[in-house]
Protein backbone atom coordinates (compact mmCIF):
# COMPACT_ATOMS: atom_id res chain seq x y z
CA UNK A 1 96.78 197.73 108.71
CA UNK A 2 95.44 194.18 107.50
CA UNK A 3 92.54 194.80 105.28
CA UNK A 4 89.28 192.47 105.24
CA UNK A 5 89.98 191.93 101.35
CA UNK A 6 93.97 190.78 102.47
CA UNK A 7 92.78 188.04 105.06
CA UNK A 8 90.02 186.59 102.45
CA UNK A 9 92.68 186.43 99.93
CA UNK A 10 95.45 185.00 101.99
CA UNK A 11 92.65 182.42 103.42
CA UNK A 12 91.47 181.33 99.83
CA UNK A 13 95.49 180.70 98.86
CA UNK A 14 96.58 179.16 101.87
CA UNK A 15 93.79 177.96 104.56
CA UNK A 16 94.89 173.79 104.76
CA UNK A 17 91.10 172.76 105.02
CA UNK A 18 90.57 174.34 101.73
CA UNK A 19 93.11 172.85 100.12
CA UNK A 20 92.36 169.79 101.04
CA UNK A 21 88.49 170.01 99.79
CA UNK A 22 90.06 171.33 96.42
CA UNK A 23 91.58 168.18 95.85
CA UNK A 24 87.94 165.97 95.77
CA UNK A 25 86.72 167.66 92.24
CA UNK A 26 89.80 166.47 90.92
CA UNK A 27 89.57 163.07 92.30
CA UNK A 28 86.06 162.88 91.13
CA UNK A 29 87.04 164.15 87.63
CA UNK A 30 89.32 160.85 87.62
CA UNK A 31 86.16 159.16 88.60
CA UNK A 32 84.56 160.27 85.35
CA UNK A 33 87.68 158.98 83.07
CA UNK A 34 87.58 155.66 84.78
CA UNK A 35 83.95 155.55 84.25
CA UNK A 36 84.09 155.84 80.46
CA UNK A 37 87.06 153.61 80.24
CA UNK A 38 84.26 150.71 79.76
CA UNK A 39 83.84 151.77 76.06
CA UNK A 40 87.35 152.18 75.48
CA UNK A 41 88.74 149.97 72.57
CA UNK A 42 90.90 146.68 74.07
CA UNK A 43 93.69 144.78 72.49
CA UNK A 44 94.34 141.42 72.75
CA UNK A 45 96.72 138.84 71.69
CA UNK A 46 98.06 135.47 72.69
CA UNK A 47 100.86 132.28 71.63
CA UNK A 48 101.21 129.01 71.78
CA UNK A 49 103.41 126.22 70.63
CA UNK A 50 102.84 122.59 71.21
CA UNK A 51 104.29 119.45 70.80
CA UNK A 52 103.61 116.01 71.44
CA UNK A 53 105.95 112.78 71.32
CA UNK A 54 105.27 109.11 72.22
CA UNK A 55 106.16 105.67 71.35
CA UNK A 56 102.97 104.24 69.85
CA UNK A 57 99.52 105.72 69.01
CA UNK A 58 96.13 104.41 68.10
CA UNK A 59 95.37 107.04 65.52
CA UNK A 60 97.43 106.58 62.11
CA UNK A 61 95.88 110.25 61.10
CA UNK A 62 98.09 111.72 63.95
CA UNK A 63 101.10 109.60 64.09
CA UNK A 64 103.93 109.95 67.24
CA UNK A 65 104.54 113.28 67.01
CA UNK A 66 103.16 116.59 66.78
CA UNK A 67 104.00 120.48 66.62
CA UNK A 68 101.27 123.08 66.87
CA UNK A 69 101.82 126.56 66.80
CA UNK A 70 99.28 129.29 66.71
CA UNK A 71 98.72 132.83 67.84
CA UNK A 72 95.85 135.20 67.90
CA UNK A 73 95.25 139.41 67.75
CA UNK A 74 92.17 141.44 67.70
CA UNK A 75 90.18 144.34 69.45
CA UNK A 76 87.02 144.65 71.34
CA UNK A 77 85.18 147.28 72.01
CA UNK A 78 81.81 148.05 73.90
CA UNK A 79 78.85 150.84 72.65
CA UNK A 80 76.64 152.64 74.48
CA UNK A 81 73.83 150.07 72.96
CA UNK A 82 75.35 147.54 74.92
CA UNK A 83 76.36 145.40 72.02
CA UNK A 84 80.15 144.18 72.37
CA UNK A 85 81.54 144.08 68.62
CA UNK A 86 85.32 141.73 68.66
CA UNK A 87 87.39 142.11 65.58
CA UNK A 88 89.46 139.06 65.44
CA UNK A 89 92.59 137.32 63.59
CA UNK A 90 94.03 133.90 63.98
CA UNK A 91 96.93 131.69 62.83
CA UNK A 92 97.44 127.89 63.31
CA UNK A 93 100.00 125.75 62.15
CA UNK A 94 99.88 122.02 62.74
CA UNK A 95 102.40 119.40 61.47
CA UNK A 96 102.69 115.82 62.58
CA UNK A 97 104.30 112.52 61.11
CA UNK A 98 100.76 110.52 60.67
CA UNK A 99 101.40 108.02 57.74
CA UNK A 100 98.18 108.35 56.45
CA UNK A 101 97.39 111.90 55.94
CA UNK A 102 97.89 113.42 52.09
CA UNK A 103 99.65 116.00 53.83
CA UNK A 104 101.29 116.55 57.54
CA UNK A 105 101.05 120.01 57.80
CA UNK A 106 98.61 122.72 57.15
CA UNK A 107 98.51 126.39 57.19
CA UNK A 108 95.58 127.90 58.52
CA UNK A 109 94.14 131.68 58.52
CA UNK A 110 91.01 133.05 59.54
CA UNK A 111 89.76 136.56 60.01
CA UNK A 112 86.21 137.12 61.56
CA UNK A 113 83.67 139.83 63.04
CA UNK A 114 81.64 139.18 65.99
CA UNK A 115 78.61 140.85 67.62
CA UNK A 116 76.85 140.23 70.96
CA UNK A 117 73.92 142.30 71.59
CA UNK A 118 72.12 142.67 74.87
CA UNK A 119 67.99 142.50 73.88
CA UNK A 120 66.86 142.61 77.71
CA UNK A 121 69.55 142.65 80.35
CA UNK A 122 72.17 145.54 79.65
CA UNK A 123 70.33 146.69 76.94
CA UNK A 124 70.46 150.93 76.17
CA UNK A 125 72.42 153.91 76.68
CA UNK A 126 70.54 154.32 80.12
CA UNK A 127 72.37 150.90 81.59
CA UNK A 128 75.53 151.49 80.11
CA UNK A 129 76.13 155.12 80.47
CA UNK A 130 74.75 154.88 83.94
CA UNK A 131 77.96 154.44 85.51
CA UNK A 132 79.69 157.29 83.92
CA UNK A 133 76.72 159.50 85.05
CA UNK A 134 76.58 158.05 88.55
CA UNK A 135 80.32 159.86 88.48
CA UNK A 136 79.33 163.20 87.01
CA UNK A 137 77.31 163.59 89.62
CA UNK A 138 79.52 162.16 92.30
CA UNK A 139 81.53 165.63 90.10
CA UNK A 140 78.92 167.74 90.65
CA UNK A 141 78.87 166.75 94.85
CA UNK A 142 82.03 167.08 95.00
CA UNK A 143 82.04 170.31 93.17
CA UNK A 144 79.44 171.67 95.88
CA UNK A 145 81.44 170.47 98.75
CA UNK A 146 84.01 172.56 97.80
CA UNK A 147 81.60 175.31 97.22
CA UNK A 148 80.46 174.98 100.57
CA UNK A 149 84.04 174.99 101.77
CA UNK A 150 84.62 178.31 100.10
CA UNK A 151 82.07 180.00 101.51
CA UNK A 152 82.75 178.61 105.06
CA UNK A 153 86.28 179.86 105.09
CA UNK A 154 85.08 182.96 103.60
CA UNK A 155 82.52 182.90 106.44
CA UNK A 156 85.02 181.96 108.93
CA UNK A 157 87.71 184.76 108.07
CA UNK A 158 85.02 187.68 107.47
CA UNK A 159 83.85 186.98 111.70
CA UNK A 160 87.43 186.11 112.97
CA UNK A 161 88.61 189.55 110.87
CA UNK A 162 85.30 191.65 113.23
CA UNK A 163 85.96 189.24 116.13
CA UNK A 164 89.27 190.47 116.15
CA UNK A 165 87.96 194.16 115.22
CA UNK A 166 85.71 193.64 117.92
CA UNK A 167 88.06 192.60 120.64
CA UNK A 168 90.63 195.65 119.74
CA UNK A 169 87.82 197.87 120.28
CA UNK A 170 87.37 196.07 123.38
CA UNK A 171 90.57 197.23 124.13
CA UNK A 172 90.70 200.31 123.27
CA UNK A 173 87.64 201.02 125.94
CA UNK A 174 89.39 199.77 128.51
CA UNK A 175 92.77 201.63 128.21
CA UNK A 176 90.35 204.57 127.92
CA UNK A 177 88.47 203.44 130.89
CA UNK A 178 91.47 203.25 132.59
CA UNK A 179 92.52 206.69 131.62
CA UNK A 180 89.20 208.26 133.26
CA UNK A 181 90.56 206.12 136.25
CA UNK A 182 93.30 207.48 136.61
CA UNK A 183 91.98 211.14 136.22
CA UNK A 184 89.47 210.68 139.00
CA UNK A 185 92.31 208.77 141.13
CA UNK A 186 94.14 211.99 140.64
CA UNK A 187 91.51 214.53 141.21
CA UNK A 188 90.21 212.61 144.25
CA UNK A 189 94.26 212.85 145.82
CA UNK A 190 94.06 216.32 144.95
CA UNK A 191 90.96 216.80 147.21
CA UNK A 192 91.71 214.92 149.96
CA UNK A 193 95.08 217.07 150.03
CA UNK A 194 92.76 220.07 150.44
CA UNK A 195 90.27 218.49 153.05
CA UNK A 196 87.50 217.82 150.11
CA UNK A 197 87.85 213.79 149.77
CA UNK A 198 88.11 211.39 152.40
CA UNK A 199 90.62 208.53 152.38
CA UNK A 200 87.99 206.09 151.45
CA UNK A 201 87.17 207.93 148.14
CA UNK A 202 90.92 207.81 147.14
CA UNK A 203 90.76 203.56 147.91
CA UNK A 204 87.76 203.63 145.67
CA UNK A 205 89.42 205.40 143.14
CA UNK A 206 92.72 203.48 143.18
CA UNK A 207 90.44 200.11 143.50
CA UNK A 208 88.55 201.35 140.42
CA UNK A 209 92.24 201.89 138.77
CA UNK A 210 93.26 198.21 139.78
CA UNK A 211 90.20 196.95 138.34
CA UNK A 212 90.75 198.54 134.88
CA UNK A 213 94.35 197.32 134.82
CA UNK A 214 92.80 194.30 135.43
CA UNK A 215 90.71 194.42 132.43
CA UNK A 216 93.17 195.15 130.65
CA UNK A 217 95.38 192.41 130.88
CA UNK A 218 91.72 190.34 130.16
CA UNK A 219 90.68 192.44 127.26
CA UNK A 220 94.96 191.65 125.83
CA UNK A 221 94.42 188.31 125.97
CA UNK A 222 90.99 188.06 124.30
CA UNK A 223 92.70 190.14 121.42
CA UNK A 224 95.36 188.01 120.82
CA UNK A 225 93.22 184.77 121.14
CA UNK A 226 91.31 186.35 117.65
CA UNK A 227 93.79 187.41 116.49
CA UNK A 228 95.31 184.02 116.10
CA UNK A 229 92.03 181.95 115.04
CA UNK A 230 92.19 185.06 112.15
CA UNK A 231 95.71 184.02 111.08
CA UNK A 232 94.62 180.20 111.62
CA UNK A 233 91.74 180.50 109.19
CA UNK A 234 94.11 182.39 106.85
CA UNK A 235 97.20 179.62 106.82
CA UNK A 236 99.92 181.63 108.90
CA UNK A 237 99.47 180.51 112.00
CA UNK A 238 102.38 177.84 111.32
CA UNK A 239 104.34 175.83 114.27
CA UNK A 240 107.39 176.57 112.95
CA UNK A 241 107.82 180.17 113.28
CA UNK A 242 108.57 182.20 116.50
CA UNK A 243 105.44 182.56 118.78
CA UNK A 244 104.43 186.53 118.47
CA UNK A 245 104.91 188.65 121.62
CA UNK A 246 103.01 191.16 119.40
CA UNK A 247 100.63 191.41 117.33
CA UNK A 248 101.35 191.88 113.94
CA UNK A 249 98.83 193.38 112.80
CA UNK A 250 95.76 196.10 113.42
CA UNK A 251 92.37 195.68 111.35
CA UNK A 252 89.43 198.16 110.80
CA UNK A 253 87.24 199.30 113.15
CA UNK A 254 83.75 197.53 113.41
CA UNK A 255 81.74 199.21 109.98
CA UNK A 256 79.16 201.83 111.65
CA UNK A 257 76.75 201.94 109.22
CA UNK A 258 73.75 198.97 108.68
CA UNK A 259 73.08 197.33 105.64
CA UNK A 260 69.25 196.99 105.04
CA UNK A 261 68.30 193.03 104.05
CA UNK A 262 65.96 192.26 101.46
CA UNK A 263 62.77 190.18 102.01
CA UNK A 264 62.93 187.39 103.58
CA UNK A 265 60.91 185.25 100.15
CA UNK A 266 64.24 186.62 97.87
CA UNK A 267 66.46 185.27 100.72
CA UNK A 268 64.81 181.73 100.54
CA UNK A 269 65.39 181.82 97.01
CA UNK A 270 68.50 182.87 96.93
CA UNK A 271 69.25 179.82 99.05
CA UNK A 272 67.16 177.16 97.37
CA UNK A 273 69.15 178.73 93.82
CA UNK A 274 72.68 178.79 95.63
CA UNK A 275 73.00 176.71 98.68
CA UNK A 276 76.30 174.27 98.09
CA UNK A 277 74.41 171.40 100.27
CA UNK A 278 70.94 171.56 98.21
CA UNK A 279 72.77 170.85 95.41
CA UNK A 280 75.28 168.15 96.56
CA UNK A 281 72.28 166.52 97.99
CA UNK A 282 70.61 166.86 94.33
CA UNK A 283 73.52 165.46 93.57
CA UNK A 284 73.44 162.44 95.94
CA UNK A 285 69.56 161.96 94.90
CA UNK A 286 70.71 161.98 91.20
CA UNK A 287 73.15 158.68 92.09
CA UNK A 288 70.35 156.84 93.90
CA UNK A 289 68.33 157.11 90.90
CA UNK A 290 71.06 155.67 88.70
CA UNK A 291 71.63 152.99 91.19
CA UNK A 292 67.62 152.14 90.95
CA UNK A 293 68.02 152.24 87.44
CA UNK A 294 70.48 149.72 87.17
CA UNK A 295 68.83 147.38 89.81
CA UNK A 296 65.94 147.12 87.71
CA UNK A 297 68.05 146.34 84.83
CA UNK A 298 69.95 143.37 86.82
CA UNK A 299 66.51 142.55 87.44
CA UNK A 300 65.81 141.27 83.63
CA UNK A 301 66.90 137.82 82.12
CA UNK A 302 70.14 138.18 80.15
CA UNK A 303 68.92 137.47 76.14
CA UNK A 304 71.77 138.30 73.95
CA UNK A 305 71.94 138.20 69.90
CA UNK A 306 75.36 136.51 69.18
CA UNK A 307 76.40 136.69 65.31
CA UNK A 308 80.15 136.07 64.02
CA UNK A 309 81.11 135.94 60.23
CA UNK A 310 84.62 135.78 58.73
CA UNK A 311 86.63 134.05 56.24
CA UNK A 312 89.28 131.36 56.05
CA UNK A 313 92.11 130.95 54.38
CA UNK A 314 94.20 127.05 54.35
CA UNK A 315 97.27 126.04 52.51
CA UNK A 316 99.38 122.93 53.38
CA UNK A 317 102.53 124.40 52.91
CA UNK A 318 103.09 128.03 53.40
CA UNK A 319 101.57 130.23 55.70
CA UNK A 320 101.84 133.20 53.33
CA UNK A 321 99.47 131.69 50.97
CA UNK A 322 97.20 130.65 53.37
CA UNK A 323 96.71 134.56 54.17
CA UNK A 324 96.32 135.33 50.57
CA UNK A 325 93.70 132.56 49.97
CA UNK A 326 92.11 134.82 53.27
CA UNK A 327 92.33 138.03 51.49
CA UNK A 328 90.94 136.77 48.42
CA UNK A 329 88.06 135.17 50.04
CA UNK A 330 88.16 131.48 49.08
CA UNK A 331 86.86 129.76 52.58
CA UNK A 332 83.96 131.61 54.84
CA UNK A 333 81.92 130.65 58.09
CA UNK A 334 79.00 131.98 59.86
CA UNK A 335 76.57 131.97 62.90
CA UNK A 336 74.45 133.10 64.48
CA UNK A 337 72.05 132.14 67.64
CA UNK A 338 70.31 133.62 70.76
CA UNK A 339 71.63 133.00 74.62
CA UNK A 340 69.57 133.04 77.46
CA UNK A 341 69.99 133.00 81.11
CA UNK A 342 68.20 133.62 84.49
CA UNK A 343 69.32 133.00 88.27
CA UNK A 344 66.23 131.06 89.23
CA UNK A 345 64.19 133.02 91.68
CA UNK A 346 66.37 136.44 91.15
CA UNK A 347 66.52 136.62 95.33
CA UNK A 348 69.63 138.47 95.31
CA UNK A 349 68.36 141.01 92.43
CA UNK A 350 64.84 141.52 93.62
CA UNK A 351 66.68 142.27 97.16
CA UNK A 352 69.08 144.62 95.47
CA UNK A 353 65.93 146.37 93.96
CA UNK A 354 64.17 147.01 97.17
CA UNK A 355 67.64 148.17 98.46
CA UNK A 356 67.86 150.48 95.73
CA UNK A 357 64.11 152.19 96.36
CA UNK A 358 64.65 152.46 99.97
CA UNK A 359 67.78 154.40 99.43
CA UNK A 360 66.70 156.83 96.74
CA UNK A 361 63.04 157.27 99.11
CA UNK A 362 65.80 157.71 102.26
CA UNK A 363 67.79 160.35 100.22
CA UNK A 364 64.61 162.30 98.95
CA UNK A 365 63.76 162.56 102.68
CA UNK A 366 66.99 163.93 103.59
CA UNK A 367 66.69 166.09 100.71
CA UNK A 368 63.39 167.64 102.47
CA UNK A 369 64.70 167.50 105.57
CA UNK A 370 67.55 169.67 104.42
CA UNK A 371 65.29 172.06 103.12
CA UNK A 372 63.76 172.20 106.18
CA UNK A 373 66.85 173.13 108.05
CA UNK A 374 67.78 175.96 106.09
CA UNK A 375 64.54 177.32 106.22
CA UNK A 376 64.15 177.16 109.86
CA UNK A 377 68.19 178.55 110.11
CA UNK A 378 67.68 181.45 107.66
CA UNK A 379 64.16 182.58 109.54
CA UNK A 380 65.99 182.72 112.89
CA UNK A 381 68.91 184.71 110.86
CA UNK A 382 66.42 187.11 109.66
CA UNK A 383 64.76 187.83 112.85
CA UNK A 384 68.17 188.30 114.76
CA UNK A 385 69.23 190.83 112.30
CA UNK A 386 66.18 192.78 112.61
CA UNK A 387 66.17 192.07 116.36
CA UNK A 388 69.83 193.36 116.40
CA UNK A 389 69.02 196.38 114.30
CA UNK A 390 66.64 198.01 116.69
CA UNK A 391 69.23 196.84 119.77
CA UNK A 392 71.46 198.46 117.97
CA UNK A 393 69.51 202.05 117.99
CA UNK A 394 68.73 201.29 121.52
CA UNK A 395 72.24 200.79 122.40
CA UNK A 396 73.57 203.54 120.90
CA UNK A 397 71.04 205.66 122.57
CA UNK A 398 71.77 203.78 125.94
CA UNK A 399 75.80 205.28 125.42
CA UNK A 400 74.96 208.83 124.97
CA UNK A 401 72.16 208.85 127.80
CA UNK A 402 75.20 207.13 130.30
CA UNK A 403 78.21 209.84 128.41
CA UNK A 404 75.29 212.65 129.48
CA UNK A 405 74.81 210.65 133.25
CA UNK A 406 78.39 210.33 133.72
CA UNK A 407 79.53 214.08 132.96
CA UNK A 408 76.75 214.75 135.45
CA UNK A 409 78.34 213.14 137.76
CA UNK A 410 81.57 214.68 137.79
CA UNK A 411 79.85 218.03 137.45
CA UNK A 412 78.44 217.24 140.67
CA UNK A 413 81.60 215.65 142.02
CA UNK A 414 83.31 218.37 141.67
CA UNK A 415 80.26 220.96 143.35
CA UNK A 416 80.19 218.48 146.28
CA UNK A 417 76.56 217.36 145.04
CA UNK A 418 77.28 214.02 145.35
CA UNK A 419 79.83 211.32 146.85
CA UNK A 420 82.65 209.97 144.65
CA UNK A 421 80.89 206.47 144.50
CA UNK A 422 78.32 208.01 142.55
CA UNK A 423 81.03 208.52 140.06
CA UNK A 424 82.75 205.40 139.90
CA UNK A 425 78.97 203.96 139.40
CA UNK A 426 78.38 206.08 136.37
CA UNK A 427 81.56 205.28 135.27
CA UNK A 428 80.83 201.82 135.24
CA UNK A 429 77.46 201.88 133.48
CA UNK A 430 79.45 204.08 130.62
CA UNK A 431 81.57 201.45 130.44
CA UNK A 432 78.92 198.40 130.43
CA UNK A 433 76.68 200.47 127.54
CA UNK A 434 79.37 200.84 125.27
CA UNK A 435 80.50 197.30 125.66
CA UNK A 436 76.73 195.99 125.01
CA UNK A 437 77.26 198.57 121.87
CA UNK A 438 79.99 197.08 120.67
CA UNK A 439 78.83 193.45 121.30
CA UNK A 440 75.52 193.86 119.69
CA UNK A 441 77.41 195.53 116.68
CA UNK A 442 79.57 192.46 116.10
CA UNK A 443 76.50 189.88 116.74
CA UNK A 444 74.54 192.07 113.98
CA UNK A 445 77.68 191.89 111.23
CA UNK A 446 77.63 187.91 112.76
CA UNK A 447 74.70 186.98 111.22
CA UNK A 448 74.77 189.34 108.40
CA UNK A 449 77.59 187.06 107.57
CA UNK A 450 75.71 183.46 108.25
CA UNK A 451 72.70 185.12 105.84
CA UNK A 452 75.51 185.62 103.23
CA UNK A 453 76.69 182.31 103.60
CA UNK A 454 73.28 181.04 102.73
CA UNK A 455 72.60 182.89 100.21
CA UNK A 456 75.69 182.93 98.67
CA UNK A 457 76.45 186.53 98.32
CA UNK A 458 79.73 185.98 99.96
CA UNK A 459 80.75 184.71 96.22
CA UNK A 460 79.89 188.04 94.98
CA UNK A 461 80.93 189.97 97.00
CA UNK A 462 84.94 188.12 97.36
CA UNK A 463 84.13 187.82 93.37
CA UNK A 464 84.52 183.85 93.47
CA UNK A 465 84.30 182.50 90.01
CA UNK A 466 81.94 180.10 89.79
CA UNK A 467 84.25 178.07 87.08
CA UNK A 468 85.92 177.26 90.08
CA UNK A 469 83.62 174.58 90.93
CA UNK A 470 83.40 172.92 88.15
């Protein structure tokens, strides 16, 4: 016996469509780390050497020849501010054979501090952070997709479990509809052999059995059919295994008891609290605002405060001393200025911009449009439920009226009250009621599920952490 609680589980482990949607938190989490990579600290360096040779030269303070050789190291790192701050050492050495020069080679060593600091243009934690919270929420969506994912295979599993429920029922009333069948087939032979039936009502009888077999093979086929979008939604239904001449598997019967729903206003709230695509859509709506946020930043004229400040060191001789005369602080330089820039007419910006508040006004719209949706999809939930409720009572009162008809019948039958097509037609409207029972049965528990789908109660009722999507 395959229990409800066994598919769910064996869906949640191994459907392939929610594996797949498992893997986009993840990838958005990486989005997040690359995001916040732009205040991470960088490390530079670079070499050189160089050197010159010619015949003749017009300069007697250079002379023929030259050899330069210098390197450079330092860091730079970015704050939330938007000021850049660059940390910086460099080495030069330059020799040549000028004639002229008291010396032709010098050691030189410097050590400095810079800052550049946005005053309009990329100016605030707002601009600079707004990348890395453009890709929280692009977490958060992501998050929700999966959410909704969840609860669709949940969804999908719970009605392919009663589909299949429903469908083995199915079966079950044939093979007992055959059985009757077959009992009147027998009872009409019996009465013909005594001069009570004619040799019509034994055709109809073994018609009515040929029919059933029919039905049968019909009502089979339907059963296997669920069963296999069951084991599809729960991962086994794999192309490499055998194909099943049986089916592996019976479920419960169709619950017979009705759960009650609660008022429709705590079922809207339920959804607006927990529906997966309200809140990717937040989510969405969240980005648009970033991106309008950082168009009207682009929009500004860059002004940035540039200071450096650092000290020297210079010795003709060796480059050892040169770095102590750094350390001990005997050469210094400074500056500081402001620089300014502006594309002249700002087309492109100002056209960003207007791109920017037509898609944050597009995905508020979609946002109530949403909204909308589920409002309109959880009303016409609601009212099928009820509606299926009382066809429910109906159709369970329809059965025993046509189990009372058909007994009748045969009562009847069997006085010579009526003709055996009287039978077979009661038979037959048994047979119809208590397949309308069991249909409106499954439709009820059908959109009992798609209301718990909305809601979310499907989470709470498979216990779904809801750490898991986050």
């Amino acid at each position: 016996m395959l229990e409800l609680a066994e598919a769910v589980q064996s869906s949640l482990e191994a459907n392939f469509s929610l594996r797949v949607a498992a893997m986009d938190p993840e990838i958005a989490k990486s989005g997040v780390e690359e995001a916040s990579s732009v205040f991470d600290t960088e490390l530079f360096a670079s070499a050189n050497l160089e050197e010159t040779s010619q015949q003749t030269t017009f300069s007697a303070t250079q002379g023929t020849s030259r050899d330069n050789r210098s390197w450079t190291i330092g860091a730079r790192r970015r704050f939330s501010s938007g000021a850049q701050v660059t940390a910086r050492g460099n080495y030069r050495r330059d020799a040549s054979n000028a004639g002229v020069n008291t010396s032709n080679l010098s050691q030189t060593a410097d050590a400095s501090l810079s800052l550049r600091q946005p005053l309009l243009k990329g100016r605030g934690s707002e601009v600079t952070r707004a990348g890395i919270a453009r890709a929280r929420a692009g977490v958060e969506a992501a998050g929700q997709s999966f959410r909704e994912a969840v609860l669709a295979v949940l969804a999908r599993t719970e009605e392919a479990y009663w589909e299949t429920a429903r469908r083995q029922a199915g079966l079950e009333l044939t093979q007992s509809s055959l059985e009757v069948a077959e009992t009147l087939l027998e009872e009409a032979r019996e009465r013909r052999n005594v001069g009570r039936a004619t040799r019509i009502e034994v055709l109809q009888a073994e018609a009515a059995r040929a029919e059933r077999r029919e039905e049968i093979i019909t009502a089979r086929q339907r059963l296997e059919e669920a069963a296999d979008q069951l084991l599809l939604s729960m991962g086994r239904l794999l192309p490499d295994r055998a194909p099943l001449e049986e089916l592996p598997f019976e479920v419960r019967a169709l619950p017979g008891e009705v759960r009650d729903l609660r008022p429709f206003p705590n079922l809207w709230r339920d959804v607006l609290a927990a529906d997966p695509s309200l809140a990717r859509q937040e989510a969405v709506l969240e980005q648009r605002r970033l991106d309008r946020t950082v168009a009207r930043n682009d929009l500004r004229p860059e002004l940035d405060l540039v200071a450096t400040g650092g000290y020297l060191g210079l010795d003709e001789e060796d480059a050892q001393t040169a770095f102590d005369n750094l350390t001990e602080g005997q050469g210094y330089a400074w500056s500081v200025g402001f620089e300014f820039s502006m594309p002249w007419g700002r087309r492109g910006e100002k056209a960003a911009l207007r791109s920017a508040d037509k898609e944050l006004e597009q995905e508020s719209l979609r946002l109530l449009e949403l909204k909308q949706q589920l409002f309109r999809e959880l009303r016409s939930a609601w009212r099928s439920y009820n509606a299926r409720t009382e066809s429910r009572e109906a159709a369970e009162l329809t059965v025993s009226l046509q189990e009372a008809a058909f007994a009748q019948e045969q009562e009847k039958y069997a006085e010579g009250l009526s003709v055996f097509r009287d039978v077979l037609e009661a038979q037959q409207d048994l047979d119809l009621a208590r397949e309308r029972l069991l249909e409106t049965r499954f439709q009820q528990i059908r959109t009992r599920i798609r209301i718990d789908e909305l809601t979310g109660r499907l989470l709470d009722l498979y216990n779904i952490p809801e750490d898991l999507f986050r």
